[in-house]
PDB file of N, CA and C in Angstrom:
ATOM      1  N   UNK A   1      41.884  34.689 -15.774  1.00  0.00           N
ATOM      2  CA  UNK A   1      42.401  33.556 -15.046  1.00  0.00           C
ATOM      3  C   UNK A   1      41.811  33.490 -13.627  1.00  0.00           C
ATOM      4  N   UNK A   2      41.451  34.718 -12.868  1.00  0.00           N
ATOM      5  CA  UNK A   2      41.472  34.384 -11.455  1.00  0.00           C
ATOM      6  C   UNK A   2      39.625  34.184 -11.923  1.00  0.00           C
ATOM      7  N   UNK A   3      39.175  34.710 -12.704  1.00  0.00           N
ATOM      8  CA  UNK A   3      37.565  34.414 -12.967  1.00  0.00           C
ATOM      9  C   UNK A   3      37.280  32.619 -12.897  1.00  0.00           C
ATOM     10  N   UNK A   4      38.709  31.782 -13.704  1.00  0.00           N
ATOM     11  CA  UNK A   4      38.277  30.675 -14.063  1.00  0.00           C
ATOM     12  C   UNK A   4      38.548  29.878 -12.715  1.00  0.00           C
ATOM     13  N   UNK A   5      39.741  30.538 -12.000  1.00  0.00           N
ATOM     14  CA  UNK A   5      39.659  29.860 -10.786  1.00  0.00           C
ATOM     15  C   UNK A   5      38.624  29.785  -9.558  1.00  0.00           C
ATOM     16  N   UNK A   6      37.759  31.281  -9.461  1.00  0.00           N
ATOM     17  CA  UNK A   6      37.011  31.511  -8.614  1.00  0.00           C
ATOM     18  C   UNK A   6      35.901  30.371  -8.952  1.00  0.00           C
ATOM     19  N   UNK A   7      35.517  29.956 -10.658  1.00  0.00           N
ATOM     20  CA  UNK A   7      34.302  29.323 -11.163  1.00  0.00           C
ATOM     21  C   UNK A   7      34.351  27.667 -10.276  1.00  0.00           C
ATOM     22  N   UNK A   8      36.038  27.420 -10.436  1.00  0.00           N
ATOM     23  CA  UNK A   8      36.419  26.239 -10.386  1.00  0.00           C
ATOM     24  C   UNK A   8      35.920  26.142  -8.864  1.00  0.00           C
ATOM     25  N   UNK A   9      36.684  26.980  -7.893  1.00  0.00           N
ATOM     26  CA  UNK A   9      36.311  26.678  -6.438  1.00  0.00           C
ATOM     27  C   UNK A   9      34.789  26.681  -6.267  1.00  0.00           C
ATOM     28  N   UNK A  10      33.868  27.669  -6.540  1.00  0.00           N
ATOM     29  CA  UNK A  10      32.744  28.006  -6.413  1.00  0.00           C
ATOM     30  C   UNK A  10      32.211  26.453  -6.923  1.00  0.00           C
ATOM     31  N   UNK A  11      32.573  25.920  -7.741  1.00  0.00           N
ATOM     32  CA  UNK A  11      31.974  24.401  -8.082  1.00  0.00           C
ATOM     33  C   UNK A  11      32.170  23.496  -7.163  1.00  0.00           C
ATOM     34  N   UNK A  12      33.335  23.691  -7.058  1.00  0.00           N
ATOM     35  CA  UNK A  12      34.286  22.276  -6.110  1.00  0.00           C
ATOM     36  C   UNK A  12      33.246  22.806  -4.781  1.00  0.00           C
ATOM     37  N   UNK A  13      32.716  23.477  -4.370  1.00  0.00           N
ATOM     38  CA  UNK A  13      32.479  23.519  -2.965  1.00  0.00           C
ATOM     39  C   UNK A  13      30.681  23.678  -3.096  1.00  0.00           C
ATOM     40  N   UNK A  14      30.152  23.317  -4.113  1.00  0.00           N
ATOM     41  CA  UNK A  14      28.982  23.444  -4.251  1.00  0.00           C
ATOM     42  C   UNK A  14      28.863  21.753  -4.715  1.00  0.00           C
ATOM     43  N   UNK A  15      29.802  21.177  -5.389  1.00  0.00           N
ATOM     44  CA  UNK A  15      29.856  19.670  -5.413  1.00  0.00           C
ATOM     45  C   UNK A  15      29.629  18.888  -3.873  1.00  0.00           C
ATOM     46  N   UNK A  16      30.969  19.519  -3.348  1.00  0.00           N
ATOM     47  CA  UNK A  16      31.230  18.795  -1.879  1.00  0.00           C
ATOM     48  C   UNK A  16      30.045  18.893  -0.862  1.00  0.00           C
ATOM     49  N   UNK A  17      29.462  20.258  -1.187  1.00  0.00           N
ATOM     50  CA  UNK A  17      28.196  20.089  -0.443  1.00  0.00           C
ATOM     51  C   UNK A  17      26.877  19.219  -0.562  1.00  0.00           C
ATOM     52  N   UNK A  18      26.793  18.925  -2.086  1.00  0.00           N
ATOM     53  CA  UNK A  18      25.881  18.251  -2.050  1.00  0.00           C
ATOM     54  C   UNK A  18      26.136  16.625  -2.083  1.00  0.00           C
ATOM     55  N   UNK A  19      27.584  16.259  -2.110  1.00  0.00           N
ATOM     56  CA  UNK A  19      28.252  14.882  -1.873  1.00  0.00           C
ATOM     57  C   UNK A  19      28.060  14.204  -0.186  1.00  0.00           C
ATOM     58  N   UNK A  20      27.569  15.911   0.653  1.00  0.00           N
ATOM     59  CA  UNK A  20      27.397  15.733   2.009  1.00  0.00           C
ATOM     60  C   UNK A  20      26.345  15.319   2.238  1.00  0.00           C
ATOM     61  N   UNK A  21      25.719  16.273   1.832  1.00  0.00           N
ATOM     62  CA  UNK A  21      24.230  15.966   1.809  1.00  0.00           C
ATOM     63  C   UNK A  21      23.898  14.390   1.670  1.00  0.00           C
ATOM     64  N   UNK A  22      24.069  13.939   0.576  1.00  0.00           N
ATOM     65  CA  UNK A  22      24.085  12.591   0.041  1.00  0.00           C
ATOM     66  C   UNK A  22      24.777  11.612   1.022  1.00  0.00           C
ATOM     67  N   UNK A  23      25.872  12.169   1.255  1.00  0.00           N
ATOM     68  CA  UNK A  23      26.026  10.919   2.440  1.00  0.00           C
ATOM     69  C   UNK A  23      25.209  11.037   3.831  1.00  0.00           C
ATOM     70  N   UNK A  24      24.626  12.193   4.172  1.00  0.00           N
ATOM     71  CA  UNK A  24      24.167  12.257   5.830  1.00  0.00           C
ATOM     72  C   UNK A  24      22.520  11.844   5.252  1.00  0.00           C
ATOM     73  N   UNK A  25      21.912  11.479   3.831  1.00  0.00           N
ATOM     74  CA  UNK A  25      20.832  10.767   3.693  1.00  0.00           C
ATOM     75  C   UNK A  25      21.109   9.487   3.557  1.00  0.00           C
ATOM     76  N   UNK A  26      22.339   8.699   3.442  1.00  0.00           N
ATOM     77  CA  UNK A  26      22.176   7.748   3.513  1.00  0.00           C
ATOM     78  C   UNK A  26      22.965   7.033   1.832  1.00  0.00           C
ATOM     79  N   UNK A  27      22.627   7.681   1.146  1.00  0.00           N
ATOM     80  CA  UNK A  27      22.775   7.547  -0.179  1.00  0.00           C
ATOM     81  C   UNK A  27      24.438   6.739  -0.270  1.00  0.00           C
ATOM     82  N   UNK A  28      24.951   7.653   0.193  1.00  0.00           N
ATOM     83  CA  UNK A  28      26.686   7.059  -0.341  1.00  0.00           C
ATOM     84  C   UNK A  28      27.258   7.018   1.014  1.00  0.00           C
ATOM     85  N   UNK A  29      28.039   5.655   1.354  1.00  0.00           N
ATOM     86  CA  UNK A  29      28.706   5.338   1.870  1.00  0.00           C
ATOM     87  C   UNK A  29      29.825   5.860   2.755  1.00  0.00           C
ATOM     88  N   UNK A  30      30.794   6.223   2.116  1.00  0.00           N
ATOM     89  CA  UNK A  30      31.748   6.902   2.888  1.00  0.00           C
ATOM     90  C   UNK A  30      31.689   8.479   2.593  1.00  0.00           C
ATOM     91  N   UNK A  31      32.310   9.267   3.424  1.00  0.00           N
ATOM     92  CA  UNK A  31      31.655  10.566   3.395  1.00  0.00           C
ATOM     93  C   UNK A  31      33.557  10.992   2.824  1.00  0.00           C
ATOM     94  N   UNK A  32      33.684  12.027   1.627  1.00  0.00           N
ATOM     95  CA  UNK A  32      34.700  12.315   0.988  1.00  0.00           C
ATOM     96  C   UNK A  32      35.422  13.400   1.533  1.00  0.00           C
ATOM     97  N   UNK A  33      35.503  14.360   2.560  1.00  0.00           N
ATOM     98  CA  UNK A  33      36.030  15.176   3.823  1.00  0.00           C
ATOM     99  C   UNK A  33      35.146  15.503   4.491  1.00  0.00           C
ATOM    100  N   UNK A  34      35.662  15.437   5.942  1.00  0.00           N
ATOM    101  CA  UNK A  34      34.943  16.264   6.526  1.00  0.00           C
ATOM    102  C   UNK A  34      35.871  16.402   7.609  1.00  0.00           C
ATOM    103  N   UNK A  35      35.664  17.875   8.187  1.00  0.00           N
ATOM    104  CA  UNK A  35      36.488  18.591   9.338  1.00  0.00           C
ATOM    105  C   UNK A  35      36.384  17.814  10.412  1.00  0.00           C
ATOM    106  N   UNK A  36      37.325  17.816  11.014  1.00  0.00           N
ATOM    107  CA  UNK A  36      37.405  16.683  12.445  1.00  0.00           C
ATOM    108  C   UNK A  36      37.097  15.071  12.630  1.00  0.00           C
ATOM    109  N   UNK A  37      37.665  14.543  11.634  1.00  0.00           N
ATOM    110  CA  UNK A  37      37.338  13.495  11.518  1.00  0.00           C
ATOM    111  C   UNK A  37      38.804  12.818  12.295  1.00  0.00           C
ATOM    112  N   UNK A  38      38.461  11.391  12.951  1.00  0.00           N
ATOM    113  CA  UNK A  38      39.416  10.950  13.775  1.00  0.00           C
ATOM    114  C   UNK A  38      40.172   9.974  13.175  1.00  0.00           C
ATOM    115  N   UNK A  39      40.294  10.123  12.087  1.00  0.00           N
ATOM    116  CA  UNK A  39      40.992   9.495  11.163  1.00  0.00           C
ATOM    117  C   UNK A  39      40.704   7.842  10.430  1.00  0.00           C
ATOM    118  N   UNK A  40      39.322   8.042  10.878  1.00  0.00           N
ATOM    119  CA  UNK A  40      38.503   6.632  10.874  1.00  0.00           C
ATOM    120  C   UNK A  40      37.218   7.000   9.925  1.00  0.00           C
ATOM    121  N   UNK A  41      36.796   5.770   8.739  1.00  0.00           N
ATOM    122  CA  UNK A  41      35.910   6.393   8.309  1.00  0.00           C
ATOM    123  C   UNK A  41      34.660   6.172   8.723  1.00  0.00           C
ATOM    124  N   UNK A  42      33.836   6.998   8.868  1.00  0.00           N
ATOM    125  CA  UNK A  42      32.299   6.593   9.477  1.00  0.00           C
ATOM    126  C   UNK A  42      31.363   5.976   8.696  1.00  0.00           C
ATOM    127  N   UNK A  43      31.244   5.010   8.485  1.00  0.00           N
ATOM    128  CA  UNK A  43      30.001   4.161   7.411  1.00  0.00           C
ATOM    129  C   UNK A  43      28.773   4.424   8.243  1.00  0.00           C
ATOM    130  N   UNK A  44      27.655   4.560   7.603  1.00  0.00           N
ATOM    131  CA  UNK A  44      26.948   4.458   8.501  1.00  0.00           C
ATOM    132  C   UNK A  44      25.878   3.813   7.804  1.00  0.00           C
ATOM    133  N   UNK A  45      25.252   2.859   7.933  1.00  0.00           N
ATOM    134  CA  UNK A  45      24.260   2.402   7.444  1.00  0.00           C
ATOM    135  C   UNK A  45      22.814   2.549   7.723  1.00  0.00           C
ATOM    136  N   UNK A  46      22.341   2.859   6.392  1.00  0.00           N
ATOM    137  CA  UNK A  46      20.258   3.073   6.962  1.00  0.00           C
ATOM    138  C   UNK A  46      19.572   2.647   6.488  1.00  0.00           C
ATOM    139  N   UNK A  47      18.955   1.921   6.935  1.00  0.00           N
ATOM    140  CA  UNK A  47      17.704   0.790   6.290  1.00  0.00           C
ATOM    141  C   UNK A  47      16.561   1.842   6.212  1.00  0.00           C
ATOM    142  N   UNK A  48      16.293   1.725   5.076  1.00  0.00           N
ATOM    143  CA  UNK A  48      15.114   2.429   4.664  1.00  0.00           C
ATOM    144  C   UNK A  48      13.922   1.408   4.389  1.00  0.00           C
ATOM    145  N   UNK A  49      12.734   1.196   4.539  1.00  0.00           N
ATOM    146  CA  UNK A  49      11.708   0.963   4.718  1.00  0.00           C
ATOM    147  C   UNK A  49      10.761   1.058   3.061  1.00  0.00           C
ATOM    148  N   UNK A  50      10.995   0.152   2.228  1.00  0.00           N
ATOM    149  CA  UNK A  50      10.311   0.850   0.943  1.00  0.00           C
ATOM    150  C   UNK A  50       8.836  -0.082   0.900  1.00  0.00           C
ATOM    151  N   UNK A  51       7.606   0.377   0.671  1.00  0.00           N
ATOM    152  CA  UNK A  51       6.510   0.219   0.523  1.00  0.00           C
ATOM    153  C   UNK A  51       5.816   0.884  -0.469  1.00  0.00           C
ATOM    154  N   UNK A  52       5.356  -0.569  -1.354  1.00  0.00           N
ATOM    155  CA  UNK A  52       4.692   0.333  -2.709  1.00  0.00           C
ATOM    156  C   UNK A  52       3.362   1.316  -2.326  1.00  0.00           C
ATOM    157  N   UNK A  53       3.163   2.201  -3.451  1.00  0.00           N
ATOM    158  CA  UNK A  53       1.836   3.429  -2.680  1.00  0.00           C
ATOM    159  C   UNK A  53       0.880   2.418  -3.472  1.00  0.00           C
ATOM    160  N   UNK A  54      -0.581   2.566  -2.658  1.00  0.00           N
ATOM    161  CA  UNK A  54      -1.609   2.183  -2.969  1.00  0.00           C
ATOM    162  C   UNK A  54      -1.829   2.576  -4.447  1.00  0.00           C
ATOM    163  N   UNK A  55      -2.721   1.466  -5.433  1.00  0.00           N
ATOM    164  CA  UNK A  55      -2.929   1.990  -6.293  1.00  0.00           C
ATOM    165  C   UNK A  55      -3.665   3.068  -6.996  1.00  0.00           C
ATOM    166  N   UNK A  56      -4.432   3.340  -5.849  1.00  0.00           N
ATOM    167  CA  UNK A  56      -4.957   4.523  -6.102  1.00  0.00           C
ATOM    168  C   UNK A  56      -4.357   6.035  -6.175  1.00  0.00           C
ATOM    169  N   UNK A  57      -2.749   5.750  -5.686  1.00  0.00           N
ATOM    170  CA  UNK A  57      -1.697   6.829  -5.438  1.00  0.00           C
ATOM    171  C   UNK A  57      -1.114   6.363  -7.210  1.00  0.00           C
ATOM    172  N   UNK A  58      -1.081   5.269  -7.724  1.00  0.00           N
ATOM    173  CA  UNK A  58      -0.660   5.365  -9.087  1.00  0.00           C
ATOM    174  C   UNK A  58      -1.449   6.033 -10.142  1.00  0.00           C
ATOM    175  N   UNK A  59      -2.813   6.547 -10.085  1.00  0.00           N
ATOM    176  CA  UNK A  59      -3.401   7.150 -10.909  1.00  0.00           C
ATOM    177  C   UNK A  59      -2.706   8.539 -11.965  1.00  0.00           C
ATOM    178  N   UNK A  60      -3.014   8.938 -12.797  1.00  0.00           N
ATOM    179  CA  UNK A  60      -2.515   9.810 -13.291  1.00  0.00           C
ATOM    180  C   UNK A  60      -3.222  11.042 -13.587  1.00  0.00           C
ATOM    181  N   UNK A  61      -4.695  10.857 -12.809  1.00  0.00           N
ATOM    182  CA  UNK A  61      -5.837  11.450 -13.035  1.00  0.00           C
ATOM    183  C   UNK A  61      -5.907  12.467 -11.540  1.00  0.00           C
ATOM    184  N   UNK A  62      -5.412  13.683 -11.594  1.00  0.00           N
ATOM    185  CA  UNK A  62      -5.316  14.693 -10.554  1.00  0.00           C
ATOM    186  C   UNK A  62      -7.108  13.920  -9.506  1.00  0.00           C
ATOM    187  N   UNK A  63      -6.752  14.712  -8.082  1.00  0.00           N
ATOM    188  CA  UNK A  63      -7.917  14.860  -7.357  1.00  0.00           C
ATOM    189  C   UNK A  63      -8.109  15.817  -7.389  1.00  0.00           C
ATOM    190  N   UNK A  64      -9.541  16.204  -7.173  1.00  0.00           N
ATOM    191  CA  UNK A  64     -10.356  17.585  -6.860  1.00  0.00           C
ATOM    192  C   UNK A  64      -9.626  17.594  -5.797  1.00  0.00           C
ATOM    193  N   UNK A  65     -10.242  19.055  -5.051  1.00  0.00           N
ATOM    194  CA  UNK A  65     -10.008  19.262  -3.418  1.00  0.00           C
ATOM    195  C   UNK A  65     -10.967  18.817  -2.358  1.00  0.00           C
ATOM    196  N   UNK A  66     -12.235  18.396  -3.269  1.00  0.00           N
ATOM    197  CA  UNK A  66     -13.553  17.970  -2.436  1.00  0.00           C
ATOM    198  C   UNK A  66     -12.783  16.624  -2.480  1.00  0.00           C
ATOM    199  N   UNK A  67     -12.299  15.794  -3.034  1.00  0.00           N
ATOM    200  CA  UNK A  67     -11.846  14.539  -3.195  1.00  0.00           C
ATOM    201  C   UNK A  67     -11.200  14.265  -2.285  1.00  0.00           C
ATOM    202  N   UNK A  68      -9.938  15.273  -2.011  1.00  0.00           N
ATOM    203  CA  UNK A  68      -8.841  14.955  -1.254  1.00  0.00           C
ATOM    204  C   UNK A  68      -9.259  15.236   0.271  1.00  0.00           C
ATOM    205  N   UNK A  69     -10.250  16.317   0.208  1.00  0.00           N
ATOM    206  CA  UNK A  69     -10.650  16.804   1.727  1.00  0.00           C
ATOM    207  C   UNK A  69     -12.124  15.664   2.206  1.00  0.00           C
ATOM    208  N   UNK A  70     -12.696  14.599   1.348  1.00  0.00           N
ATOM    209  CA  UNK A  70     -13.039  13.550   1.841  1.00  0.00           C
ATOM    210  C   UNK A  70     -12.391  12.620   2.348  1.00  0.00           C
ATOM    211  N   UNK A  71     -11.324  12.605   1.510  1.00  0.00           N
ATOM    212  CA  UNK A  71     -10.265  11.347   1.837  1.00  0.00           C
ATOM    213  C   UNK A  71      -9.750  11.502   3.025  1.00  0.00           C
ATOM    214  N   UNK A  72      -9.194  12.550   3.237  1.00  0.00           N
ATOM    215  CA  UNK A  72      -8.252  13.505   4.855  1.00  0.00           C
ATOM    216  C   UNK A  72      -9.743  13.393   6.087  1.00  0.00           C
ATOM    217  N   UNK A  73     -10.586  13.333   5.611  1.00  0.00           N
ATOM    218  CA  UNK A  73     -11.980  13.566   6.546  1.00  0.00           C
ATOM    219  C   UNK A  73     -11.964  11.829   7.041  1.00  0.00           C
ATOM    220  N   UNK A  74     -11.688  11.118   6.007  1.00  0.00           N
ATOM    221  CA  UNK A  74     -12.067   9.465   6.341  1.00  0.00           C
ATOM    222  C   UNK A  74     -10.916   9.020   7.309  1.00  0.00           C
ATOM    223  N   UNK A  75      -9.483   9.285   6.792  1.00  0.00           N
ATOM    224  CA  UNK A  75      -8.489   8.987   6.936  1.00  0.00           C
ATOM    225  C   UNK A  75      -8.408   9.560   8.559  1.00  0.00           C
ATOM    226  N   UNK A  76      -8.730  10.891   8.988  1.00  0.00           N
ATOM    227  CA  UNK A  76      -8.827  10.975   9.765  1.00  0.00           C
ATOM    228  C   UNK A  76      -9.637  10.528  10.893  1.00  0.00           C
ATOM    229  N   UNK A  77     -10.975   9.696  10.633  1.00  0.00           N
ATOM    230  CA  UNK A  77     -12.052   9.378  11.546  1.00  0.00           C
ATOM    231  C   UNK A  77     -11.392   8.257  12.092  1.00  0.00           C
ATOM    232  N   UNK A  78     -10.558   7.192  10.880  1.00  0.00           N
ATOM    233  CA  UNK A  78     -10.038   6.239  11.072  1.00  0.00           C
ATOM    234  C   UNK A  78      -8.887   6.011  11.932  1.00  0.00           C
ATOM    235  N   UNK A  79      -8.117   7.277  12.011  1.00  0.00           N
ATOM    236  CA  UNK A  79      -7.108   7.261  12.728  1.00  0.00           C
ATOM    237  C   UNK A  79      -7.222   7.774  14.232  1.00  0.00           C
ATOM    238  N   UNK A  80      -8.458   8.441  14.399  1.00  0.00           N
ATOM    239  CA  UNK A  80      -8.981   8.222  15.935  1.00  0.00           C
ATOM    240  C   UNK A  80      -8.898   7.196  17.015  1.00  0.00           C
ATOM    241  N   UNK A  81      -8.727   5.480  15.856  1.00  0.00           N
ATOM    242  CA  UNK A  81      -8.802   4.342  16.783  1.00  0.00           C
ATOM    243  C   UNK A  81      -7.937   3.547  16.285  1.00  0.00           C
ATOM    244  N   UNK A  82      -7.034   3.736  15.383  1.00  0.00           N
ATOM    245  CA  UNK A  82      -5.763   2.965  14.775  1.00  0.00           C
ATOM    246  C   UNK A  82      -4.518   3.902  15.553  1.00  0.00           C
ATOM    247  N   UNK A  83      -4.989   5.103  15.724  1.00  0.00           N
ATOM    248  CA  UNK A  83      -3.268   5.627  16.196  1.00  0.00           C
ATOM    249  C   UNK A  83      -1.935   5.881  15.389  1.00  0.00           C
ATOM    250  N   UNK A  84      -2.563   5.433  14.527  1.00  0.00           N
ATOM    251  CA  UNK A  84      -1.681   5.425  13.046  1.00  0.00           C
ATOM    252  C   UNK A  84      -2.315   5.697  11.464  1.00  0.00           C
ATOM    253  N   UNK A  85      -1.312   7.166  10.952  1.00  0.00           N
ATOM    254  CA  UNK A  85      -1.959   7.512   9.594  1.00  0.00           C
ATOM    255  C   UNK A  85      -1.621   6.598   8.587  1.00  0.00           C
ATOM    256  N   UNK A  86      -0.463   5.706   8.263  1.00  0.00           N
ATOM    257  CA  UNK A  86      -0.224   4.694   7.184  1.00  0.00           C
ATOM    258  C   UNK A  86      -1.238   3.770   7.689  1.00  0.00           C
ATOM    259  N   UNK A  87      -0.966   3.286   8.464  1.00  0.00           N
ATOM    260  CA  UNK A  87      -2.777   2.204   8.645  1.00  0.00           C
ATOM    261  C   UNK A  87      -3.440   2.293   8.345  1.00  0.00           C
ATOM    262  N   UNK A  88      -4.233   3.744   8.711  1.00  0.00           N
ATOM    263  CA  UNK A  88      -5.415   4.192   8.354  1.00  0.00           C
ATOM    264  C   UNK A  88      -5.759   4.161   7.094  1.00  0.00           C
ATOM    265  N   UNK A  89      -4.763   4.932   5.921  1.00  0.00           N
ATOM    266  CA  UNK A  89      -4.582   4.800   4.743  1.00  0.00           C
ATOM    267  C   UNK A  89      -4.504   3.485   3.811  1.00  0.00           C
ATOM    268  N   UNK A  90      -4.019   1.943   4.622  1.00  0.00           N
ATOM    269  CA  UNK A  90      -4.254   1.355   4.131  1.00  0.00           C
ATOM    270  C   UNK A  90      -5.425   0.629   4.197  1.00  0.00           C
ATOM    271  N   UNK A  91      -6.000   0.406   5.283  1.00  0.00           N
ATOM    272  CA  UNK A  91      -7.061   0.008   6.062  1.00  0.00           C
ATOM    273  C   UNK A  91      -8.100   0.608   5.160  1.00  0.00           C
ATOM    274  N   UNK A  92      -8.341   1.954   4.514  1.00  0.00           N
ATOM    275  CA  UNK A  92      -9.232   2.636   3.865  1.00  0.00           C
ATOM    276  C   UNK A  92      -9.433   2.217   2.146  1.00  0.00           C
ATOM    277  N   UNK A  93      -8.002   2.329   2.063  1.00  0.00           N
ATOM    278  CA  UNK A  93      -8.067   2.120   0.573  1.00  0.00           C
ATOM    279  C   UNK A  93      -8.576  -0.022   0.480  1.00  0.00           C
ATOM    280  N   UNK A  94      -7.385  -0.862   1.131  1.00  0.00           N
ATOM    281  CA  UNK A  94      -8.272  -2.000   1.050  1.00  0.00           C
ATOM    282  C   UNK A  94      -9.453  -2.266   1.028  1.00  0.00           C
ATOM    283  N   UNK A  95     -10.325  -1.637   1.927  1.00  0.00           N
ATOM    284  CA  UNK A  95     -11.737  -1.802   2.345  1.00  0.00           C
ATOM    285  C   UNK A  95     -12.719  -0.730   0.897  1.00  0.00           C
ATOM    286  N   UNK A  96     -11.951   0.063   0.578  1.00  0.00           N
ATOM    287  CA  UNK A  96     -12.635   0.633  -0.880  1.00  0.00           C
ATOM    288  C   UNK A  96     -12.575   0.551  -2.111  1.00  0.00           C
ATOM    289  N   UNK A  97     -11.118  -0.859  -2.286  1.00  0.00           N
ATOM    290  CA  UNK A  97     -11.162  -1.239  -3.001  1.00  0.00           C
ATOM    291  C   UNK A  97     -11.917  -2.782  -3.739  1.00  0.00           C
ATOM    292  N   UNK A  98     -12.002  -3.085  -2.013  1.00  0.00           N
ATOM    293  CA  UNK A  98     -13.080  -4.448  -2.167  1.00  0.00           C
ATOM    294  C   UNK A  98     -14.695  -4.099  -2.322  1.00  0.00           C
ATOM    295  N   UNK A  99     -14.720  -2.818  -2.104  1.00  0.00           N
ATOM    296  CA  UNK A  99     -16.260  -2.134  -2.471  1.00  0.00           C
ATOM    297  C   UNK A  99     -16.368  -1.124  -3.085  1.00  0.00           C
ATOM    298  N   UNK A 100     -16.230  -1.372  -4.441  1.00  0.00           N
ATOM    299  CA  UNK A 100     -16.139  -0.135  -5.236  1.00  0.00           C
ATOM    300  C   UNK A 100     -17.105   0.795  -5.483  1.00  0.00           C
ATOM    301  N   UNK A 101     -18.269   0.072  -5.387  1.00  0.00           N
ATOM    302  CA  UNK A 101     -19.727   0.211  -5.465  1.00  0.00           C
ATOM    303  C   UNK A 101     -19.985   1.543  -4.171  1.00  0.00           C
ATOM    304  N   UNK A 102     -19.387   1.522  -3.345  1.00  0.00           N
ATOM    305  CA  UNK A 102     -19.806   1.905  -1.948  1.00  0.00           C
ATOM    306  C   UNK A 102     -19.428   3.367  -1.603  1.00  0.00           C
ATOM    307  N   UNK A 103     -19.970   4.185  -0.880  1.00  0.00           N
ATOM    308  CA  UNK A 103     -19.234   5.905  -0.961  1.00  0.00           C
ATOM    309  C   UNK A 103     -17.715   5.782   0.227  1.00  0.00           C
ATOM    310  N   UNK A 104     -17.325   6.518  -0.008  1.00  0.00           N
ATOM    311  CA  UNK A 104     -15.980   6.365   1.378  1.00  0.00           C
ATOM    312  C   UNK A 104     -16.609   6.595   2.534  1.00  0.00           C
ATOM    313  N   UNK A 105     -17.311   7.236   2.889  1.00  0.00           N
ATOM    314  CA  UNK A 105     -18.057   7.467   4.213  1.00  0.00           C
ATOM    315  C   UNK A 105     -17.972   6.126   4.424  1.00  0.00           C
ATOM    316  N   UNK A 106     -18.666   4.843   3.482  1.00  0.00           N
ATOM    317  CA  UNK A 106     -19.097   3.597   4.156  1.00  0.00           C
ATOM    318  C   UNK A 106     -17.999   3.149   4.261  1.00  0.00           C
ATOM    319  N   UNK A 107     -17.176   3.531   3.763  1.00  0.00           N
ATOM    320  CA  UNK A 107     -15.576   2.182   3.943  1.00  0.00           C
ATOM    321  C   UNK A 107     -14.987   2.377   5.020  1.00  0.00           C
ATOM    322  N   UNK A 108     -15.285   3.971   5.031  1.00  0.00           N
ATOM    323  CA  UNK A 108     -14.615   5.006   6.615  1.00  0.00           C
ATOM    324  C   UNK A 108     -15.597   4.139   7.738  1.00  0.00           C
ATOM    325  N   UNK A 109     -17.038   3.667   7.572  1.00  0.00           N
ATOM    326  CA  UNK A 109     -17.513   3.189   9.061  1.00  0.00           C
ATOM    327  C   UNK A 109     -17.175   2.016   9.100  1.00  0.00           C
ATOM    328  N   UNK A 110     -17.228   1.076   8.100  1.00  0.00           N
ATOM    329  CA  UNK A 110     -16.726  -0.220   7.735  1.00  0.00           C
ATOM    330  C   UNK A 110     -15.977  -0.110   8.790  1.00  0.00           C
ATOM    331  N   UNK A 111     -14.290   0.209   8.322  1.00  0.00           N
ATOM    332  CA  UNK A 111     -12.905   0.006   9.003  1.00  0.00           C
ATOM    333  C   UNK A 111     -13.598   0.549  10.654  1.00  0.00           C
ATOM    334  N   UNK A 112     -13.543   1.007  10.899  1.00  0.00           N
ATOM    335  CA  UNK A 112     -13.939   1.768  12.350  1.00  0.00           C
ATOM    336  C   UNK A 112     -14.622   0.813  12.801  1.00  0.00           C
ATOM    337  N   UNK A 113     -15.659   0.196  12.098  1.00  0.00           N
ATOM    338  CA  UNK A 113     -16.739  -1.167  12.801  1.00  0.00           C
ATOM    339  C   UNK A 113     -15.632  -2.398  12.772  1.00  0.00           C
ATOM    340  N   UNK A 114     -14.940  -2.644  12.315  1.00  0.00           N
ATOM    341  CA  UNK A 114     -14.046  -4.114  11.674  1.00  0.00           C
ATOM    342  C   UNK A 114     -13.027  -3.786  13.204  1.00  0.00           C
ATOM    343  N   UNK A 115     -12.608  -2.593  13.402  1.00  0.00           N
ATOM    344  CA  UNK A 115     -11.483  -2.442  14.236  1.00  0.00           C
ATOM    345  C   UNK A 115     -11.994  -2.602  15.975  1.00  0.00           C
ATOM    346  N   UNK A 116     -13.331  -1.804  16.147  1.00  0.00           N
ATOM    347  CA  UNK A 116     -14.089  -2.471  17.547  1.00  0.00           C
ATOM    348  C   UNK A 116     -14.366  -3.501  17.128  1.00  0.00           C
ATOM    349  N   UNK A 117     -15.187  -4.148  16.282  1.00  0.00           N
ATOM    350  CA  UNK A 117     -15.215  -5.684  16.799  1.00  0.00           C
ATOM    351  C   UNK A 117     -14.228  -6.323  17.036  1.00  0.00           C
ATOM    352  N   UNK A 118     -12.921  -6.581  15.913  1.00  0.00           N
ATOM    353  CA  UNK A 118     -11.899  -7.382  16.611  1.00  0.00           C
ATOM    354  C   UNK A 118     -11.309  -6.793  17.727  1.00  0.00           C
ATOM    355  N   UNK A 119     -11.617  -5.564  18.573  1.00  0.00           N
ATOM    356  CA  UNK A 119     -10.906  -5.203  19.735  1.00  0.00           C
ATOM    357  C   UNK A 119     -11.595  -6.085  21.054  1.00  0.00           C
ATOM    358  N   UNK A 120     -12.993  -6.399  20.661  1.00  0.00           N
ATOM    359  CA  UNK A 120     -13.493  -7.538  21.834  1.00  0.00           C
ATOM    360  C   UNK A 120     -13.137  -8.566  21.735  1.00  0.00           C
TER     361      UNK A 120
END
């Protein structure tokens, strides 16, 4: 008996923790106890930001590491003058997907050339 009770608590408090969890991501609404609360419930709302991944992130076909450490090499040249890695990333993949023909190096100078000219 005290085995089935220890199982029971050991659940109940491995539930509640992850019911916390879930609410301080955002997930669920009202939060189901919590210590010191002022007798008011805290909603808290979070707009999350959803953006589909490039299609080249839908593939099902693994990358090499030479692949991925070109991509991180482009992504990075690009983000020297965007200031931003989601930009960069999209900025790269658009521009390599309108030239399929072309190596990433060129899409990597492409974007970098496209971004000084419209800066004059």
């Amino acid at each position: 008996m005290d085995v089935l009770l220890a199982l029971v608590v050991v659940g109940f408090v491995a539930w509640w923790v992850r019911y916390n969890q879930l609410y301080s991501s955002g997930a669920v609404k009202a939060p189901f106890f919590s210590f010191g609360s002022s007798g008011q419930s805290r909603v808290r709302r979070v707009r999350v930001a959803h953006r589909p991944a490039p299609a080249a992130a839908k593939n099902s076909r693994p990358m090499s590491q030479v692949q991925q450490r070109e991509i991180g090499q482009a992504v990075s040249k690009i983000t020297r003058y965007t200031h931003n890695y989601d930009v960069s990333v999209r900025l790269l993949h658009s521009t390599h997907q309108a030239n399929m023909s072309k190596s990433l190096d060129w899409c990597a100078e492409k974007v970098i050339g496209d971004i000084i000219r419209d800066r004059r």
